[in-house]
Protein backbone atom coordinates (compact mmCIF):
# COMPACT_ATOMS: atom_id res chain seq x y z
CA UNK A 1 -12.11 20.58 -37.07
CA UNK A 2 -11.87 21.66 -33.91
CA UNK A 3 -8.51 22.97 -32.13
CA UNK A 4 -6.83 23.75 -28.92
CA UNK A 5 -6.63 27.38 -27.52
CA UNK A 6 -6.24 29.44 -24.38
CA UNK A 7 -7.32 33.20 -24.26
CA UNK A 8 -8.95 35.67 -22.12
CA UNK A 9 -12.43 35.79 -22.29
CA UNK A 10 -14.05 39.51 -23.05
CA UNK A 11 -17.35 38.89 -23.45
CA UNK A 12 -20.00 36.93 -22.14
CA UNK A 13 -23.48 36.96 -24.00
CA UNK A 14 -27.27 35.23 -23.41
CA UNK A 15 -27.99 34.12 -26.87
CA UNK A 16 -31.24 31.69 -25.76
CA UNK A 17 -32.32 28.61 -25.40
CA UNK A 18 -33.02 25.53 -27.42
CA UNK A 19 -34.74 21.53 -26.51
CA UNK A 20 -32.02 19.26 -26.50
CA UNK A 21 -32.00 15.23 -25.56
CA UNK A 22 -30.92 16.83 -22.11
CA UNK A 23 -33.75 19.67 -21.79
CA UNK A 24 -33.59 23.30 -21.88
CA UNK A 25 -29.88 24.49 -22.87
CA UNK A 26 -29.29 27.78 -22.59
CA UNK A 27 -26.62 29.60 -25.44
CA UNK A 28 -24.04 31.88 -24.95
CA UNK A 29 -21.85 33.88 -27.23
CA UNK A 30 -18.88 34.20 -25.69
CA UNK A 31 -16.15 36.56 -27.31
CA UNK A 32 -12.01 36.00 -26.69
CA UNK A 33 -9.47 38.55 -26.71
CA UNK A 34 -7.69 37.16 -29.64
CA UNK A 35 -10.27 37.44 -32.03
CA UNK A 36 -12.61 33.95 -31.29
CA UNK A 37 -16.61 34.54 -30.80
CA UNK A 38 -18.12 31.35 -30.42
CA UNK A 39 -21.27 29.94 -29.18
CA UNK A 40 -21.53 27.34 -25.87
CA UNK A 41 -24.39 25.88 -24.83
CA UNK A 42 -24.85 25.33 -20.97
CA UNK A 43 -27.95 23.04 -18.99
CA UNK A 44 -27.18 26.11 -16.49
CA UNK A 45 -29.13 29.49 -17.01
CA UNK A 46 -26.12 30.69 -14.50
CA UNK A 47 -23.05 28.90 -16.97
CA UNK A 48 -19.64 29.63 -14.86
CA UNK A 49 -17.62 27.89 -17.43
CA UNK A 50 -16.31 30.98 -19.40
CA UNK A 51 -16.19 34.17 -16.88
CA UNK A 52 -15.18 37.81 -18.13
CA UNK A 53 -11.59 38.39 -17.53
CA UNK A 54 -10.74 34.66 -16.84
CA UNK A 55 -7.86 33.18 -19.14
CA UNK A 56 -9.56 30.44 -20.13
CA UNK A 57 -8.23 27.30 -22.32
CA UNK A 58 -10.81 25.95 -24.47
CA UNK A 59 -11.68 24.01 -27.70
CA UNK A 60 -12.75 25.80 -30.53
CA UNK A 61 -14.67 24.98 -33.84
CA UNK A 62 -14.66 27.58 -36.96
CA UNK A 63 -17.00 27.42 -39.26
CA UNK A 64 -20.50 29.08 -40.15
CA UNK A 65 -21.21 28.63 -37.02
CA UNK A 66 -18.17 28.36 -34.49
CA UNK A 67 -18.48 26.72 -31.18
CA UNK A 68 -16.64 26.76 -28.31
CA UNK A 69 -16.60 24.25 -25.27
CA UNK A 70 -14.42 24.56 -21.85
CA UNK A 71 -11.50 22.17 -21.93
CA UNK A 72 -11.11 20.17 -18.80
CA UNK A 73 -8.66 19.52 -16.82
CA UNK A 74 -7.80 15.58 -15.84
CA UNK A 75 -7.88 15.28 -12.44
CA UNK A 76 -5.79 12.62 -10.53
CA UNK A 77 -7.96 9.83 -9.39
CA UNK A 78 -6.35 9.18 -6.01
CA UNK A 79 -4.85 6.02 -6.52
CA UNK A 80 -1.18 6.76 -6.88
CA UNK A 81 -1.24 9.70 -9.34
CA UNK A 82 -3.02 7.32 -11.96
CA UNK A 83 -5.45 9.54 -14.23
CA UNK A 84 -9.20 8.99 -13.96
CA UNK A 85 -9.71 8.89 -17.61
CA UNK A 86 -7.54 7.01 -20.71
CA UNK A 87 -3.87 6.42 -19.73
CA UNK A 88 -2.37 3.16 -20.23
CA UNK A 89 0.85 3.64 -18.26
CA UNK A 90 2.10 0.35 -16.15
CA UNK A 91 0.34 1.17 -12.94
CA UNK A 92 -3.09 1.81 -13.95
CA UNK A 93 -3.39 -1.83 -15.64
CA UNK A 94 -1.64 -3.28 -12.34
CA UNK A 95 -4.81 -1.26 -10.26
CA UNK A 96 -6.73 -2.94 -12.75
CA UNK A 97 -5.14 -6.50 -12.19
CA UNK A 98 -5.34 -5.99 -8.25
CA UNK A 99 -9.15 -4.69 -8.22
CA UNK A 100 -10.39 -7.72 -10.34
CA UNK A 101 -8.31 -10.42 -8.53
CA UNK A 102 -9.54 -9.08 -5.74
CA UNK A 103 -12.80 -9.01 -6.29
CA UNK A 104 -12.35 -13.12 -8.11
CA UNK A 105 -10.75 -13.59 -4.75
CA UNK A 106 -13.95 -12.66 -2.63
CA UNK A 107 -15.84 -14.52 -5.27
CA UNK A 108 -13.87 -17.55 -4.64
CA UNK A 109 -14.21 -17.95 -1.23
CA UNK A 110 -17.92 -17.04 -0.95
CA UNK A 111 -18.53 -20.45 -2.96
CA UNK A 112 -18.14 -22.22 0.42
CA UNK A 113 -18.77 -19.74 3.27
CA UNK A 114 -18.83 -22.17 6.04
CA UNK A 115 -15.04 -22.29 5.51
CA UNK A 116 -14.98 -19.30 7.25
CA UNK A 117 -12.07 -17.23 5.21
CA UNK A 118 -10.43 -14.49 6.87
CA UNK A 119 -9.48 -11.16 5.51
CA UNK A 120 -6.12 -12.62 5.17
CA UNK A 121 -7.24 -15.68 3.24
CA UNK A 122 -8.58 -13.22 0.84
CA UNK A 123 -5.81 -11.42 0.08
CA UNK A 124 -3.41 -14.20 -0.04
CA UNK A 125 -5.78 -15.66 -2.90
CA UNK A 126 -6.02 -12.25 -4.60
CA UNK A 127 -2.02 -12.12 -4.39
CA UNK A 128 -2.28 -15.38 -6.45
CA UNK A 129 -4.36 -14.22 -8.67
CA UNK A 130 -2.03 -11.34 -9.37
CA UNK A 131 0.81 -13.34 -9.92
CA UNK A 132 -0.81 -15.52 -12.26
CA UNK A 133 -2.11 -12.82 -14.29
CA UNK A 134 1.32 -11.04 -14.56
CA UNK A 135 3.12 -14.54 -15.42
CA UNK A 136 5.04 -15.40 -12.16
CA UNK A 137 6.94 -18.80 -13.50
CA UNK A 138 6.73 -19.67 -9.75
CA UNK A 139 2.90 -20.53 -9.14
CA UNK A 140 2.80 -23.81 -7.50
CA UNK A 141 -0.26 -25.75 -8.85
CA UNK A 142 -1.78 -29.08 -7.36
CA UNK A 143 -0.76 -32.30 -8.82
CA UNK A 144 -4.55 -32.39 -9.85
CA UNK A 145 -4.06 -29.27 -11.63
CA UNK A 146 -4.94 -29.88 -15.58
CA UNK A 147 -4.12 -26.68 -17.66
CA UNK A 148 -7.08 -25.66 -19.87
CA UNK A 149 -4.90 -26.41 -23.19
CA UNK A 150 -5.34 -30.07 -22.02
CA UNK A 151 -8.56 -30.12 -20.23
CA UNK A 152 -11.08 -32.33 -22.43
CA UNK A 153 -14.06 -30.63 -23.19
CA UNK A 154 -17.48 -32.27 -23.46
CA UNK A 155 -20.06 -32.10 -26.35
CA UNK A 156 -23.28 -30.40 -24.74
CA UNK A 157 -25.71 -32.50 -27.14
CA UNK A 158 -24.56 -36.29 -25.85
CA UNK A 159 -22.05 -35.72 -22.86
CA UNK A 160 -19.32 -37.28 -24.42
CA UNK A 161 -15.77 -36.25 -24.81
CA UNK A 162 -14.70 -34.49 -27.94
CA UNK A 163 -11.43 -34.00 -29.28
CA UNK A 164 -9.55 -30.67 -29.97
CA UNK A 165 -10.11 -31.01 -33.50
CA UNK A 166 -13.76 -31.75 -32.92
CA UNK A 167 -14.25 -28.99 -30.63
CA UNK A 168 -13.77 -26.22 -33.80
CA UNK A 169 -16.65 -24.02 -34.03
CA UNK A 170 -15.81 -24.50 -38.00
């Protein structure tokens, strides 16, 4: 299993190559100053992962044959701190919301370009979109408006209207 651990590094050995799914990778043993020697494997002959001297925080698997790989750092994405990778805090899933709706928004207006939208029509739609998503009780929806719970669907086979109960895949 491997585990967590930061250390200087002491020694820095070629150890070879070998064919992997991503070509030539070249090994190194690489040798900690509290006790670790494991091997890495690089795609770069020149690896500046693990450099003598450097405290270094890295990932480490025992064994027969231990290995050791460079933990990285998350960086922030640029987008209001949010992190680039996994994080599921409140803002990132708003992004989320924002980018799609706006995004459905151009889609929405591009069925009828001769309508001319401006950049403001856009956003206005994307806004809706946003609020609907996140549950705003205030939407105001056409009297045409028929919510898909009581939409009727249609059978594909004769074009006629099926029921709820009919519609069951089962």
């Amino acid at each position: 299993m491997a585990e967590i651990k930061s250390s200087k590094v002491v020694s820095v050995q070629s150890n070879g190559t070998w064919e992997g799914s991503y070509g030539t990778m070249y090994k190194f043993e690489i040798v900690f100053q509290n006790g670790d020697v494991g091997e890495y494997s690089s795609k770069s002959q020149d690896q500046n992962k693990f450099e003598v001297g450097a405290e270094k925080e890295y990932e480490y698997t025992g064994g027969k044959f231990p290995k050791v790989k460079p933990v990285y750092q998350q960086k922030s994405s640029g987008f209001g701190g949010a992190k680039s990778f996994g994080g599921n805090d409140d803002k990132r899933q708003q992004m989320i919301i924002a980018q799609s709706s706006l995004k459905a928004s151009v889609d929405f207006h591009s069925i009828n370009p001769e309508l001319k939208p401006t950049e403001q029509d856009v956003l206005k739609t994307a806004q809706r979109f946003i609020d609907f998503v996140n549950g705003n009780e205030s939407l105001q929806f056409s009297k045409d408006f028929i919510p898909v719970s009581e939409a009727p669907s249609y059978s594909s086979e004769d074009g006629k209207r099926k029921t709820s109960e009919e519609n069951l895949p089962f």
